[in-house]
Protein backbone atom coordinates (compact mmCIF):
# COMPACT_ATOMS: atom_id res chain seq x y z
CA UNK A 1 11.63 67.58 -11.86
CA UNK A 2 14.87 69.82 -11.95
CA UNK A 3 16.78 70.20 -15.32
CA UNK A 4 20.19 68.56 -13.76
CA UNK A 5 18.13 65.66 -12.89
CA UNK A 6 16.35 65.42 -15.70
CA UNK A 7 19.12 65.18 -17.54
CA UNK A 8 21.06 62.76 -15.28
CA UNK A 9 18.35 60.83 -14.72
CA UNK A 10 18.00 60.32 -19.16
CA UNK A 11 21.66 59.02 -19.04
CA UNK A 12 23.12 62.14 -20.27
CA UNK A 13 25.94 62.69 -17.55
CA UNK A 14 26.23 63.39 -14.14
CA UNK A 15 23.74 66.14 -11.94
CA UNK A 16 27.22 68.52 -11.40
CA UNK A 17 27.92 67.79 -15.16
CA UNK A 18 24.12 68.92 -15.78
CA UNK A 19 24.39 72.09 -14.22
CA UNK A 20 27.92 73.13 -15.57
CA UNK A 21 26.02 72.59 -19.01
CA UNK A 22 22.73 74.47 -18.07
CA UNK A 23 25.19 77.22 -16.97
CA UNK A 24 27.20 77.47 -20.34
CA UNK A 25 23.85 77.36 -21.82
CA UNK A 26 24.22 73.92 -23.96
CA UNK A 27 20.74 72.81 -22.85
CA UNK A 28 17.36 74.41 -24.40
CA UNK A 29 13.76 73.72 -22.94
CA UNK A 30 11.50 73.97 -25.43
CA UNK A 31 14.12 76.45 -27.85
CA UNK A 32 14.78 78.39 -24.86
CA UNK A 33 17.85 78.63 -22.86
CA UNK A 34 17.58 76.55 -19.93
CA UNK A 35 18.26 77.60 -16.04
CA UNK A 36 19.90 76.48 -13.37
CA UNK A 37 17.38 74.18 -11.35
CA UNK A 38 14.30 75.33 -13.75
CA UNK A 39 11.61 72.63 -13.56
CA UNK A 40 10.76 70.84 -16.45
CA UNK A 41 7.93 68.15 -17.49
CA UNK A 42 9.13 65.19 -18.89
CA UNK A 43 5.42 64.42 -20.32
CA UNK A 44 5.66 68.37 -22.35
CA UNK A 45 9.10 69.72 -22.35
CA UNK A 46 11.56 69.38 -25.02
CA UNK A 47 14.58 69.34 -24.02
CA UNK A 48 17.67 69.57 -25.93
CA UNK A 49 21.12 68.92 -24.87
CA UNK A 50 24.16 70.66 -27.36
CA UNK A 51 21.16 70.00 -29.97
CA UNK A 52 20.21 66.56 -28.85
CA UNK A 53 16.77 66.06 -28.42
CA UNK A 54 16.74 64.10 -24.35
CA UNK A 55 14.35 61.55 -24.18
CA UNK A 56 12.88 60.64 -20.83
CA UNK A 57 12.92 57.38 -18.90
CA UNK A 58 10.28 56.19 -18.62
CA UNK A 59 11.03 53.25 -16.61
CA UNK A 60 13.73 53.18 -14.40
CA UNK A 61 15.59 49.37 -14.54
CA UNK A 62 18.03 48.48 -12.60
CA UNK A 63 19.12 44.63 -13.30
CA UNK A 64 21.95 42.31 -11.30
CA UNK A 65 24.23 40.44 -13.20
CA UNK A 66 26.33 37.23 -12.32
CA UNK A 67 28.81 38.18 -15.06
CA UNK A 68 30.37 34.79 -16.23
CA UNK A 69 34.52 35.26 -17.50
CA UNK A 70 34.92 35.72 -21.30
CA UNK A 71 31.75 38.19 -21.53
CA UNK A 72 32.21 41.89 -22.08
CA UNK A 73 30.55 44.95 -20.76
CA UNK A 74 30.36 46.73 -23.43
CA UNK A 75 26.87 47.07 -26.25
CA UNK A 76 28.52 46.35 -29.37
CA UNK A 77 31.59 44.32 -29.68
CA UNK A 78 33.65 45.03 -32.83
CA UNK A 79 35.04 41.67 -33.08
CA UNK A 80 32.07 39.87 -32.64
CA UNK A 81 32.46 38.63 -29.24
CA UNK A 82 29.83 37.78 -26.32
CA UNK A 83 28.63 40.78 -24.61
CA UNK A 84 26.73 41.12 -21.40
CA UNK A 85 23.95 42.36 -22.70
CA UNK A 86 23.44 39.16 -24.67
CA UNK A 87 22.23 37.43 -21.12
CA UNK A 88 19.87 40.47 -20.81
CA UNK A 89 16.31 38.88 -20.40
CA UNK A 90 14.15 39.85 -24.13
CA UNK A 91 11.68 41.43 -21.58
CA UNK A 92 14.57 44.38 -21.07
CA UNK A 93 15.88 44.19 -24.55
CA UNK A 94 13.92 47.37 -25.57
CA UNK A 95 15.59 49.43 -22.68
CA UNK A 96 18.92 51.51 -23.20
CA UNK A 97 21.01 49.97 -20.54
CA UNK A 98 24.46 50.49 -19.97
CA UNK A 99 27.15 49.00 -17.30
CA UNK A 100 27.52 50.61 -13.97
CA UNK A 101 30.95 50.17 -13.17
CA UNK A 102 32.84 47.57 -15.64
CA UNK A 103 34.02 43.84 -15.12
CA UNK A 104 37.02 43.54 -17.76
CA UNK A 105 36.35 40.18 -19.95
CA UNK A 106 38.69 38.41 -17.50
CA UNK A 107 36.66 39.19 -14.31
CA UNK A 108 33.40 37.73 -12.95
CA UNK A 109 30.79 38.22 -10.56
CA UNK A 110 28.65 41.23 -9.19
CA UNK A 111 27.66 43.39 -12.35
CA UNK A 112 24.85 46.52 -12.34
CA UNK A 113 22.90 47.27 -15.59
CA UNK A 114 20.25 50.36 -15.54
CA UNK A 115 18.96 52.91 -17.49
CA UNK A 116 19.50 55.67 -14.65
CA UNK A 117 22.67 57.64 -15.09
CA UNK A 118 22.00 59.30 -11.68
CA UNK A 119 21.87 56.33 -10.12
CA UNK A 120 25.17 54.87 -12.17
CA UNK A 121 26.61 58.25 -11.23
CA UNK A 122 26.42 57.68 -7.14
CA UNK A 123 27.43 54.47 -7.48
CA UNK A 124 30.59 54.65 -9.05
CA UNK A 125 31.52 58.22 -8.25
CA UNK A 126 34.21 58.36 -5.35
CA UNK A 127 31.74 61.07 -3.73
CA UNK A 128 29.25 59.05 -3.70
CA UNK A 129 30.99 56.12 -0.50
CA UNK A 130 29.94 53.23 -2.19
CA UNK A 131 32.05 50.67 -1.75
CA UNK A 132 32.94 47.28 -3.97
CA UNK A 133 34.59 44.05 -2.58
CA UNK A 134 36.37 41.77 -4.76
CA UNK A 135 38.04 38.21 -3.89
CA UNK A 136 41.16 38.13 -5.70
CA UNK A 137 43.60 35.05 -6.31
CA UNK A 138 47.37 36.61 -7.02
CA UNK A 139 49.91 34.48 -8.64
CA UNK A 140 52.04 33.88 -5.37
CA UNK A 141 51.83 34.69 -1.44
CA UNK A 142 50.70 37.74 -0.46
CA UNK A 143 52.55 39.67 2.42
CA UNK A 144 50.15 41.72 4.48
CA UNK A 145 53.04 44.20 5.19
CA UNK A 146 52.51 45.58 1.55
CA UNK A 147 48.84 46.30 2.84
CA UNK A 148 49.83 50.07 3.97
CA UNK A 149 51.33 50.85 0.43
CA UNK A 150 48.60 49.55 -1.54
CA UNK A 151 45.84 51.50 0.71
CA UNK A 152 48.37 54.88 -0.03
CA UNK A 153 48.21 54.27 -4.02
CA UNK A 154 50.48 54.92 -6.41
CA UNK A 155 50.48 56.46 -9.92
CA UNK A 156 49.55 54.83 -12.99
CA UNK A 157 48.66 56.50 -16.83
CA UNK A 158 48.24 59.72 -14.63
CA UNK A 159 45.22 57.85 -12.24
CA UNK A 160 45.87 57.29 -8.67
CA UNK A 161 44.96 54.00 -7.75
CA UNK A 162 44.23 52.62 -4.13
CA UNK A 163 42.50 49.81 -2.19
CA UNK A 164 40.62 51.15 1.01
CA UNK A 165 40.60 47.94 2.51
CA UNK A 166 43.11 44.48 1.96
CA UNK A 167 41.93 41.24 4.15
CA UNK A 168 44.29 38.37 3.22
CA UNK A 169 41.86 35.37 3.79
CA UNK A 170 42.58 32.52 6.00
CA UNK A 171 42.67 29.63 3.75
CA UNK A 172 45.31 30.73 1.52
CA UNK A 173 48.13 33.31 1.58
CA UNK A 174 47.53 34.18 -2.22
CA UNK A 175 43.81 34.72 -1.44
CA UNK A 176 42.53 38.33 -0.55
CA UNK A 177 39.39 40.52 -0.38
CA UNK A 178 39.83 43.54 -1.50
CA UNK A 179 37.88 46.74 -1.59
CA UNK A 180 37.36 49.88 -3.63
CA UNK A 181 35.31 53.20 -3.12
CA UNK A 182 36.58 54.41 -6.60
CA UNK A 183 35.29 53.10 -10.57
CA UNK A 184 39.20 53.21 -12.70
CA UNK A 185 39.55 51.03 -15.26
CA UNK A 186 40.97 47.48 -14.39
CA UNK A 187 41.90 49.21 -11.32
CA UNK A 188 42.56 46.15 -8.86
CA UNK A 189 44.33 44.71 -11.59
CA UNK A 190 46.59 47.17 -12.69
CA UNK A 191 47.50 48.05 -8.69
CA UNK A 192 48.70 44.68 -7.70
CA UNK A 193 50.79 44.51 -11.21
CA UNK A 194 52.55 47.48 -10.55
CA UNK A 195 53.53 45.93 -6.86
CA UNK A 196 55.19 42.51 -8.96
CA UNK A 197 51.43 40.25 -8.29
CA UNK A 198 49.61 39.27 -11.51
CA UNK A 199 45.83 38.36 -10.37
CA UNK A 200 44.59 35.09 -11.61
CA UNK A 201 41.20 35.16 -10.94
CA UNK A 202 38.52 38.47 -10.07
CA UNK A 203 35.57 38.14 -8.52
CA UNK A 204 32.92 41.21 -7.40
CA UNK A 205 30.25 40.33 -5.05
CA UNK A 206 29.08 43.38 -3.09
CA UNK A 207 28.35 46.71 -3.89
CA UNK A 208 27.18 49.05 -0.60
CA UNK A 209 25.34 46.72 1.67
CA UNK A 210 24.23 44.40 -1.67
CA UNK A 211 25.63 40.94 -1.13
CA UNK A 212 25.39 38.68 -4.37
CA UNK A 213 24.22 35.42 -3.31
CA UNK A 214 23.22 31.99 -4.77
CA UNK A 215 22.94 33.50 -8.23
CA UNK A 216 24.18 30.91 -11.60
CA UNK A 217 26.58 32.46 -13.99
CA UNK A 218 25.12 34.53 -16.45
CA UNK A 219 21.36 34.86 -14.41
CA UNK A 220 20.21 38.06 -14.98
CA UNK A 221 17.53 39.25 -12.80
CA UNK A 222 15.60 43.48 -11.93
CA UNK A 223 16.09 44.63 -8.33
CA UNK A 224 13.87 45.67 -5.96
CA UNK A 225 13.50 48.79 -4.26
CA UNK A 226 14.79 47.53 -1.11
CA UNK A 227 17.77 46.25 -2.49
CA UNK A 228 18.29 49.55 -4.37
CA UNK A 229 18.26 50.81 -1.46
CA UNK A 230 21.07 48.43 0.03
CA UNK A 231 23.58 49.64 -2.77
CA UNK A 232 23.38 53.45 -2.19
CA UNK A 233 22.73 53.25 1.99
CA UNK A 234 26.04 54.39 3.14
């Protein structure tokens, strides 16, 4: 295995983020400097990252979440509230999972837990085409001639945020599916409030070709390499 994807693959960053790293010489296999794209064995290298011992996978999970509202995605709340990862079956409790792409406590549906930071990297990195779909309720009627400006963006906190795609469905004006090929932070919500909407309700249920279907709120269940496969097949 490569050192960039060694290191992605432990959850460290990203395999471009690896590299830059290996390059600046901030990762050591076995006390040595590391090189670009040297090999390493998880099973006998040591591998340090800015003095960080990296600790291999090894497992690769990758769980699908129907996040209820009210939960968090987040491993330790401050203020004692519910976290997602307090619906993670005990079987995966010993695993260091982390969110791929967050639902704010407001929002429900579609949510991706794993231990693979190259996998959480193609996923939500714009590079990557994966796309999201949401159903969204807005406050009042929405008027599809605003679609054009909210697939152009606008400027928020210094992030451009766009849609790629708004469907305003056909049993209510103030219902719409929207979709995103980009992870910012309470993105969909913070674009509509910046065009005069507040969104009521948030719901994710695809990612790629991944549909969410006849899952409870709050089931919790490991993926299949097929339906891996779904999520990053362009």
């Amino acid at each position: 295995m490569r050192i960039h994807k060694f290191l992605a693959t432990a959850g460290v960053c990203s395999r471009r983020e690896a590299e830059k790293l290996v390059a600046e010489g901030k990762v050591t296999v076995n006390g040595r400097p590391a090189m670009v794209g040297q090999p390493v064995d998880p099973a006998t290298d040591q591998v340090r990252c800015q003095g960080q011992l990296v600790k291999s996978v090894a497992r690769r999970v990758v769980l699908l979440m129907n996040k209820p509202r009210g939960y968090l995605c987040t491993n330790v709340d401050s203020h004692g509230g519910q976290t997602v990862f307090d619906l993670v079956p005990p079987e995966f409790g010993a695993f260091r999972l982390f969110c791929v792409g967050r639902l704010d406590k407001d929002s429900e549906g579609m949510l991706l837990l794993t231990n693979d930071g190259d996998l959480a990297n193609r996923v939500m990195h714009p590079s990557g085409g994966v796309v999201k779909r949401y159903k969204v309720t807005l406050n009042r009627d929405y008027d599809p001639a605003l679609t054009p400006r909210l697939l152009k963006g606008a400027v928020d906190e210094g992030e451009h945020l766009r849609f790629r795609k708004v469907i305003r469905l056909p049993d209510h004006p103030a219902h719409l599916e929207v979709h995103l090929d980009q992870g910012r932070k309470r993105e969909v919500r913070r674009l509509f409030e910046i065009f005069g909407f507040h969104v009521r309700t948030l719901a994710r249920f695809q990612i790629g070709e991944l549909v969410m279907r006849r899952m409870p709120p709050g089931d919790c269940r490991p993926l299949s390499l097929k339906e891996i496969g779904m999520i990053l097949d362009k």
